[in-house]
PDB file of N, CA and C in Angstrom:
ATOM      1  N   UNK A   1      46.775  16.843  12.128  1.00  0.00           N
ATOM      2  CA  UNK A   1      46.986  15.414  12.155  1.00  0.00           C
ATOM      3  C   UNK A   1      48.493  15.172  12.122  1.00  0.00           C
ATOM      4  N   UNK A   2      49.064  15.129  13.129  1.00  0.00           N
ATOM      5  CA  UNK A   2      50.458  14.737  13.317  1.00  0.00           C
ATOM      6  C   UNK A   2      50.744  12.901  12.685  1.00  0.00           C
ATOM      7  N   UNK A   3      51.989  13.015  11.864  1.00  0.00           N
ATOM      8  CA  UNK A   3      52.525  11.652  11.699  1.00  0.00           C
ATOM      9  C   UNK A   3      53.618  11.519  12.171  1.00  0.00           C
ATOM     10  N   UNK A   4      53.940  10.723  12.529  1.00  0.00           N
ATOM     11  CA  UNK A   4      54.906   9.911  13.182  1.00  0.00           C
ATOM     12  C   UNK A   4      56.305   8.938  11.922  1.00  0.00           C
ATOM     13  N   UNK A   5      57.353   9.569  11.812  1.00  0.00           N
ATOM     14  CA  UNK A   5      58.441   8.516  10.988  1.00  0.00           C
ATOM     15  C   UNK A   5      58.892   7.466  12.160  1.00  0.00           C
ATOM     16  N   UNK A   6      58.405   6.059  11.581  1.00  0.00           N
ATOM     17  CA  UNK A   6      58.534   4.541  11.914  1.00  0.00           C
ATOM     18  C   UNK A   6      60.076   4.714  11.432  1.00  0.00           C
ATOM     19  N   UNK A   7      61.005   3.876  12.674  1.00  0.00           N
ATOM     20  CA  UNK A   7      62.793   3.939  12.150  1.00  0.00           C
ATOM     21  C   UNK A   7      62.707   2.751  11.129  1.00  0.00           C
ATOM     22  N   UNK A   8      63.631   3.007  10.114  1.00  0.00           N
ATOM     23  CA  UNK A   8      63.964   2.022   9.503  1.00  0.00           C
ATOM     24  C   UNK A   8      64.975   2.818   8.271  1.00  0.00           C
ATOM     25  N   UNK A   9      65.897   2.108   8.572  1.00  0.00           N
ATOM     26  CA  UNK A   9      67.381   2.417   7.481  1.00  0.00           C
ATOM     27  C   UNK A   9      67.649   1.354   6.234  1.00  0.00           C
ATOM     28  N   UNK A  10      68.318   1.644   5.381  1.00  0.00           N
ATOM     29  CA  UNK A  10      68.249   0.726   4.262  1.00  0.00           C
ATOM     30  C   UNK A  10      66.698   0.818   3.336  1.00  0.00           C
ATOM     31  N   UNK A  11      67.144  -0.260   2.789  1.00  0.00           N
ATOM     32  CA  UNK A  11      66.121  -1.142   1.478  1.00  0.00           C
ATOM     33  C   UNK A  11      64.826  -1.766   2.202  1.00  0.00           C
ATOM     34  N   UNK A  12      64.219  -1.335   1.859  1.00  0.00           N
ATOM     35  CA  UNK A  12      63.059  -2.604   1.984  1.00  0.00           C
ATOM     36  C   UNK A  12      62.033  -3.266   0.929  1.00  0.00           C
ATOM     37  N   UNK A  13      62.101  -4.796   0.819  1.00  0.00           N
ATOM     38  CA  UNK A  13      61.735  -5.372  -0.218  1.00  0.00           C
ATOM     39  C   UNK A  13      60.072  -5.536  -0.139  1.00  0.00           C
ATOM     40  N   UNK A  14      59.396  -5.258  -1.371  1.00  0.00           N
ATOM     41  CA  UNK A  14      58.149  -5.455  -1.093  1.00  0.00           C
ATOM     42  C   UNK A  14      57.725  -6.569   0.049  1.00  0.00           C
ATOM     43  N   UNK A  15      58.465  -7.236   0.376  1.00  0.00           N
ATOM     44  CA  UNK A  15      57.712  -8.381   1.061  1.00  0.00           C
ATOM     45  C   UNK A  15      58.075  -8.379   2.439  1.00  0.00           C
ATOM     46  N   UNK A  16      59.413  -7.227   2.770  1.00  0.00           N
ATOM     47  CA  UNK A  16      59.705  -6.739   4.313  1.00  0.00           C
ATOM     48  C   UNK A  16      58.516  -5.789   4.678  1.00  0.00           C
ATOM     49  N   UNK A  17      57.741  -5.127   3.003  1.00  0.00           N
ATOM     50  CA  UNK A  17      57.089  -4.419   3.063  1.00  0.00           C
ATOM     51  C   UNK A  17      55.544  -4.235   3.786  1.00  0.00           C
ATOM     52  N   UNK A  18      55.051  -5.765   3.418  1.00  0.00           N
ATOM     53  CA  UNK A  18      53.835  -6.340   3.451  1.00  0.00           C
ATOM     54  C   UNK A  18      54.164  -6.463   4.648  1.00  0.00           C
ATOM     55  N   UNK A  19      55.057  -7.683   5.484  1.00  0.00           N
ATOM     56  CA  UNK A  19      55.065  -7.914   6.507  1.00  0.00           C
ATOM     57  C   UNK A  19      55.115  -6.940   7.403  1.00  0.00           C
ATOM     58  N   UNK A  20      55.786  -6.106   7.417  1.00  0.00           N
ATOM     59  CA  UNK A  20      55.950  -5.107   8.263  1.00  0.00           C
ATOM     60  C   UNK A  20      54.475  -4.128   8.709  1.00  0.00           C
ATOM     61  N   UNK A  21      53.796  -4.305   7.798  1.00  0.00           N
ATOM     62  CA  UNK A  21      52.236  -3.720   7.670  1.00  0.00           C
ATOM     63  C   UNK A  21      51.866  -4.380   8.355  1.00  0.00           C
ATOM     64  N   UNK A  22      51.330  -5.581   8.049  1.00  0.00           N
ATOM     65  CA  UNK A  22      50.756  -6.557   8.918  1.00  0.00           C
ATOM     66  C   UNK A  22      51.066  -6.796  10.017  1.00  0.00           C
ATOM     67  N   UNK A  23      52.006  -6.157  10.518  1.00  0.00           N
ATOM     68  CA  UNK A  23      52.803  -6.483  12.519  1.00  0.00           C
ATOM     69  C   UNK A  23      52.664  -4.791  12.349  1.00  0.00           C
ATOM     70  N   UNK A  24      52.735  -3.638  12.239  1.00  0.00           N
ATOM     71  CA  UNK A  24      53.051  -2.578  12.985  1.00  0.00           C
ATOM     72  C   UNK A  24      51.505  -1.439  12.227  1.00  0.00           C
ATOM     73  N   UNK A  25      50.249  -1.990  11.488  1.00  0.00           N
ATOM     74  CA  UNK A  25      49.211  -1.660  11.021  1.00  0.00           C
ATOM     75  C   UNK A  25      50.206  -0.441   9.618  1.00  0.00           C
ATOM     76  N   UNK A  26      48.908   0.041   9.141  1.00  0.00           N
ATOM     77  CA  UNK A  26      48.863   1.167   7.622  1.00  0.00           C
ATOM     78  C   UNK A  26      50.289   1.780   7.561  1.00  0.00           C
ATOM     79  N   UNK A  27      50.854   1.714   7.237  1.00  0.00           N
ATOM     80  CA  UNK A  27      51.853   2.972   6.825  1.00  0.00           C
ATOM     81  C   UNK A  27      52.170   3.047   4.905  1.00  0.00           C
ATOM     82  N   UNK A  28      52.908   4.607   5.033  1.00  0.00           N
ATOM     83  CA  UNK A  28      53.222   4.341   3.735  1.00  0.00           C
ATOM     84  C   UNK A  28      54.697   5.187   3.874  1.00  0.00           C
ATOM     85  N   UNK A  29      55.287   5.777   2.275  1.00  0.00           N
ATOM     86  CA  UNK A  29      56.691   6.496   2.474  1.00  0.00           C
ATOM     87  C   UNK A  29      56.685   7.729   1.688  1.00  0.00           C
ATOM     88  N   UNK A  30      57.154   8.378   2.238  1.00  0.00           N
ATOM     89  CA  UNK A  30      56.988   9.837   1.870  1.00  0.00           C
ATOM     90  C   UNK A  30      58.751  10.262   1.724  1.00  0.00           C
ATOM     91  N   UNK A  31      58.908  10.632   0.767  1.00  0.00           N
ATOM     92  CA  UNK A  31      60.328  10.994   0.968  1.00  0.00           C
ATOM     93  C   UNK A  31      61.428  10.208   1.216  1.00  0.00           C
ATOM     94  N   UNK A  32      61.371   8.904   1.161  1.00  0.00           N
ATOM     95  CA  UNK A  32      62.177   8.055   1.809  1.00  0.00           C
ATOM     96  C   UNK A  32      62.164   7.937   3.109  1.00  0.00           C
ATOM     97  N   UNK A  33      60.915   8.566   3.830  1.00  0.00           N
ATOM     98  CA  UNK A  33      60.556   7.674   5.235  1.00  0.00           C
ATOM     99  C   UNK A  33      59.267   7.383   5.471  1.00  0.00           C
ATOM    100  N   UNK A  34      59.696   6.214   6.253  1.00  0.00           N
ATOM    101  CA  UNK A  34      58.189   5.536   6.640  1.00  0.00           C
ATOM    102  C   UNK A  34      57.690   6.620   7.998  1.00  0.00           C
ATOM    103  N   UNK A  35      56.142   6.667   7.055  1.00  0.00           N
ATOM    104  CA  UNK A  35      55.205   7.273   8.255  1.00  0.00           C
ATOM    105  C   UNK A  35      54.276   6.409   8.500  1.00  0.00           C
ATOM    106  N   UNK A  36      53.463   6.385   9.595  1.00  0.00           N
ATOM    107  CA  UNK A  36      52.832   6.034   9.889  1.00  0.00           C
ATOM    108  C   UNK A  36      51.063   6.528   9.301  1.00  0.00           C
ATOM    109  N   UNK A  37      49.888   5.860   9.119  1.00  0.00           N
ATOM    110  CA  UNK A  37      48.592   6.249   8.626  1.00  0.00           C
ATOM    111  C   UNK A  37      47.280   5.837   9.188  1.00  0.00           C
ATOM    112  N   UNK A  38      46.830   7.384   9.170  1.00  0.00           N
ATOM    113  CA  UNK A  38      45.550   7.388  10.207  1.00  0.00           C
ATOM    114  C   UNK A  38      44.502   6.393  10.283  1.00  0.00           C
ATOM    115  N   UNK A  39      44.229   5.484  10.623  1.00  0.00           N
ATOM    116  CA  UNK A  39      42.946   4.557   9.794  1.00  0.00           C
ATOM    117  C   UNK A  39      41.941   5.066   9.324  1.00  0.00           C
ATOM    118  N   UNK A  40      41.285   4.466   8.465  1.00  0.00           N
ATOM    119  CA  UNK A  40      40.186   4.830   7.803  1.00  0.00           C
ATOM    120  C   UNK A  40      38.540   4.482   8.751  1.00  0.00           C
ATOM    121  N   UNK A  41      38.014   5.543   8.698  1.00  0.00           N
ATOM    122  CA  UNK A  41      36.546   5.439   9.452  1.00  0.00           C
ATOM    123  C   UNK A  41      35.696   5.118   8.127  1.00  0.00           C
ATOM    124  N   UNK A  42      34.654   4.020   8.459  1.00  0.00           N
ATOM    125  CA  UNK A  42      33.139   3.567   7.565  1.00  0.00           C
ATOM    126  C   UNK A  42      32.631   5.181   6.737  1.00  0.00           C
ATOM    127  N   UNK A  43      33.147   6.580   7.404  1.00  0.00           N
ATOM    128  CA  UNK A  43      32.240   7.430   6.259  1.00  0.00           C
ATOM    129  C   UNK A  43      33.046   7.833   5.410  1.00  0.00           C
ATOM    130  N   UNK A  44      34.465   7.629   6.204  1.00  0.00           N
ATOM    131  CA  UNK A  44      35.533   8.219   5.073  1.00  0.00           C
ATOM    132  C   UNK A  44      35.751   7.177   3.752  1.00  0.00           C
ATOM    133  N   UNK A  45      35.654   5.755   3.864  1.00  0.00           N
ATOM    134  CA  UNK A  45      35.661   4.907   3.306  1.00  0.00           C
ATOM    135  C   UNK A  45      34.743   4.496   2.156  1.00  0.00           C
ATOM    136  N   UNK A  46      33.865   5.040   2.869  1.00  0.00           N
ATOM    137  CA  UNK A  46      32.389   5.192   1.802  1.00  0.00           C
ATOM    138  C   UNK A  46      32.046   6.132   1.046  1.00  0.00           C
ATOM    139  N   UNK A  47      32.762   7.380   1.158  1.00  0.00           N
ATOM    140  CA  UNK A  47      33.159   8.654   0.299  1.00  0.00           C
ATOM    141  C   UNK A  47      33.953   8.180  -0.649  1.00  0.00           C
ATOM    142  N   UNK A  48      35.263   7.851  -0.200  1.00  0.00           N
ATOM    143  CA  UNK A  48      36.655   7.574  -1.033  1.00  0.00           C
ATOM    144  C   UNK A  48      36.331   6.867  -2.258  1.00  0.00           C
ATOM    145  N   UNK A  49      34.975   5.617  -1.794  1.00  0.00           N
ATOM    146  CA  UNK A  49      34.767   4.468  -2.842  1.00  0.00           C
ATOM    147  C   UNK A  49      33.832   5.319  -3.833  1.00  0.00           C
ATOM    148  N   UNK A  50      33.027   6.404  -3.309  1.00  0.00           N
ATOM    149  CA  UNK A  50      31.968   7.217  -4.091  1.00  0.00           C
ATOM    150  C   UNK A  50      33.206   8.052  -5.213  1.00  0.00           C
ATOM    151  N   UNK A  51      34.126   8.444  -4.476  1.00  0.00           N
ATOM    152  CA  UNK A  51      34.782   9.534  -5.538  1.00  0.00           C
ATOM    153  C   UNK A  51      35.343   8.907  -6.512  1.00  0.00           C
ATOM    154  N   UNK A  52      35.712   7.653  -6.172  1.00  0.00           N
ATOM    155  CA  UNK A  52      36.511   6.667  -6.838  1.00  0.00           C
ATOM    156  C   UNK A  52      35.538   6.458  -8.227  1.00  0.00           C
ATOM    157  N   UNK A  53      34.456   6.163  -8.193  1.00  0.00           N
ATOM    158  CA  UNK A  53      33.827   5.571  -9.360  1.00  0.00           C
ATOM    159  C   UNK A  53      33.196   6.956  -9.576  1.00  0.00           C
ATOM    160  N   UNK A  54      33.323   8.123  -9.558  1.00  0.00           N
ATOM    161  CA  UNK A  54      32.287   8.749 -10.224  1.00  0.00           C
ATOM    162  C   UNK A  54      33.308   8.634 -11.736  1.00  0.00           C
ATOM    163  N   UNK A  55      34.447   9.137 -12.201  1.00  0.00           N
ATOM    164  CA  UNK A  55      35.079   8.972 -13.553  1.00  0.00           C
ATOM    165  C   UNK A  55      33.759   8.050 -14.604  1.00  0.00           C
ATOM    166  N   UNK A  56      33.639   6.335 -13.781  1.00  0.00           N
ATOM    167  CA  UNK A  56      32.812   5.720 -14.809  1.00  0.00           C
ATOM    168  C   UNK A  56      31.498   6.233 -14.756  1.00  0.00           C
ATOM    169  N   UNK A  57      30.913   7.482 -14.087  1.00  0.00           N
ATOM    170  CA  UNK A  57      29.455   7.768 -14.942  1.00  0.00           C
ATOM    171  C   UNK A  57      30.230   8.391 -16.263  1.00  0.00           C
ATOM    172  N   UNK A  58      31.103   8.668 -16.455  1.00  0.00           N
ATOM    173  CA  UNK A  58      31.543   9.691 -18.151  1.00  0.00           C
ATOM    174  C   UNK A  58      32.113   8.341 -18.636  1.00  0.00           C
ATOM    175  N   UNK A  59      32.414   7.641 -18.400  1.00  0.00           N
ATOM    176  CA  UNK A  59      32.479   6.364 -19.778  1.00  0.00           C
ATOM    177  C   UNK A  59      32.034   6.207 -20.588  1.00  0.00           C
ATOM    178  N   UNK A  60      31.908   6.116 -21.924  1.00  0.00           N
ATOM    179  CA  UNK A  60      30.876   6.265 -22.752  1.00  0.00           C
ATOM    180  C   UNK A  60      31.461   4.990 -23.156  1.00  0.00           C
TER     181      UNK A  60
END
């Protein structure tokens, strides 16, 4: 799965942050660069949410 670093130099403020998501889709930062992120498919999504809550079956 190849990623791709999106250019961008400087600071970016949470809210260059958001926007920038919303016009160029998922990314996140690794190292101090923006990569780009694979979308999520309905089975991967539905796993992620399964792994996510197993912790609360041990809640006591």
């Amino acid at each position: 799965m190849a990623q791709h670093a999106l250019p961008h130099t400087g600071v970016m403020t949470l809210d260059e942050f958001i926007h920038r998501s919303a016009q160029e889709g998922p990314f996140e930062i690794l190292d101090g660069e923006i990569v780009s992120k694979m979308p999520t498919i309905a089975r991967h999504a539905k796993i992620t949410k399964r792994l996510f809550l197993v912790p609360e079956l041990f809640r006591g």
